[in-house]
Protein backbone atom coordinates (compact mmCIF):
# COMPACT_ATOMS: atom_id res chain seq x y z
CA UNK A 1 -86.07 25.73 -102.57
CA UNK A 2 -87.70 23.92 -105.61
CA UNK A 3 -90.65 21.77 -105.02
CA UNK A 4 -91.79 19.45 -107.95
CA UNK A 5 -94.39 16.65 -108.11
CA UNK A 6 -94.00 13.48 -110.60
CA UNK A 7 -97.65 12.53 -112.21
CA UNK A 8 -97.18 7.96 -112.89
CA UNK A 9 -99.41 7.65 -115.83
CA UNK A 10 -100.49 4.36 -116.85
CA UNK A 11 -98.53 2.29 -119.54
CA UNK A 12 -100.78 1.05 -122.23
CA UNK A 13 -101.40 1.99 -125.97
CA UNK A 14 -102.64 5.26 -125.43
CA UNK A 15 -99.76 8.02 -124.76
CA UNK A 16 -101.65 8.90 -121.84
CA UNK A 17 -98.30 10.88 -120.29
CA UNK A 18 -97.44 12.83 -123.43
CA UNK A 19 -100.84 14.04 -123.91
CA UNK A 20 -100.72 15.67 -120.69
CA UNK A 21 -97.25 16.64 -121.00
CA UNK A 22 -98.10 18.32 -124.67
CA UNK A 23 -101.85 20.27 -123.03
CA UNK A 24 -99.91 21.77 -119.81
CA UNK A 25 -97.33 23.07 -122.23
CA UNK A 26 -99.87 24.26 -124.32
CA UNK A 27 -101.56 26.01 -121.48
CA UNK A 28 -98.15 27.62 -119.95
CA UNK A 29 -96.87 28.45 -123.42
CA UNK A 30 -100.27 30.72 -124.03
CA UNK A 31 -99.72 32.34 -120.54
CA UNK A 32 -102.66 30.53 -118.90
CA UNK A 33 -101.28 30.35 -115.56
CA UNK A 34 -103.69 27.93 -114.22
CA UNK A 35 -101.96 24.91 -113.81
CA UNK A 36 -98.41 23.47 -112.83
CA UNK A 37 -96.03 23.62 -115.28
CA UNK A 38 -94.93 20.46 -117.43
CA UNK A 39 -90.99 20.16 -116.98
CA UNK A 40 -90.01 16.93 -118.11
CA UNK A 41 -91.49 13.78 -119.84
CA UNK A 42 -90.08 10.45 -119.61
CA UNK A 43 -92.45 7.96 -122.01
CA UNK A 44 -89.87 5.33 -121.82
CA UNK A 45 -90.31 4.02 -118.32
CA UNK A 46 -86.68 3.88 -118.19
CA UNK A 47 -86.04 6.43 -114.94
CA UNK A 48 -89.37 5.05 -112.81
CA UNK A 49 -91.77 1.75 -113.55
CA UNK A 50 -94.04 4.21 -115.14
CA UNK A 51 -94.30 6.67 -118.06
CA UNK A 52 -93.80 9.68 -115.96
CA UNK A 53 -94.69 13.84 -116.23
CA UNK A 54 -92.58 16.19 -113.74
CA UNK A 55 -94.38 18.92 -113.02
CA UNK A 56 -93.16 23.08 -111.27
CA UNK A 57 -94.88 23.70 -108.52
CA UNK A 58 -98.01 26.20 -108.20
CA UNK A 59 -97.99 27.99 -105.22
CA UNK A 60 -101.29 28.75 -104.08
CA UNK A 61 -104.19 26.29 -102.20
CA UNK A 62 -106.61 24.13 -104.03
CA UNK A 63 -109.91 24.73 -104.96
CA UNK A 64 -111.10 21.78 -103.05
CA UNK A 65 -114.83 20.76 -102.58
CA UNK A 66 -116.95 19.26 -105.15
CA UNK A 67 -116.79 21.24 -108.17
C-alpha cells in the first residue's frame, strides 16, 4: 500500500509550493534521505483550491519535542 501526504501552500506572489517542491528534490536527488520525497507539483490550483506539493511517504517516527 502507498501512503502519500499533499502539503496546501499558500497562493500569493511568492512560489511558495515550487520552492519546496524544487529543495526536497534537491535533497532526494543528492541521496539525503532525510525527508519525504517531492512527487508531484501542481502551481496552478487547478486539481485543489491551493497550489499543492504531493509528497512519498517516510517511514519512520518523528523527532518530536522542541528542537
Amino acid at each position: 500500500m502507498q501512503v502519500y501526504a499533499v502539503k496546501l501552500c499558500v497562493n500569493d506572489k511568492r512560489p511558495r509550493a515550487q520552492r519546496e517542491f524544487a529543495a526536497l528534490r534537491l535533497l532526494w536527488v543528492a541521496g539525503a534521505d532525510i525527508a519525504r520525497q517531492p512527487l508531484g507539483l501542481d502551481e496552478s490550483a487547478a486539481i485543489l483550491p491551493y497550489p499543492a506539493v504531493v509528497y512519498g511517504w517516510l517511514p519512520g517516527e518523528p523527532l518530536g519535542g522542541n528542537l
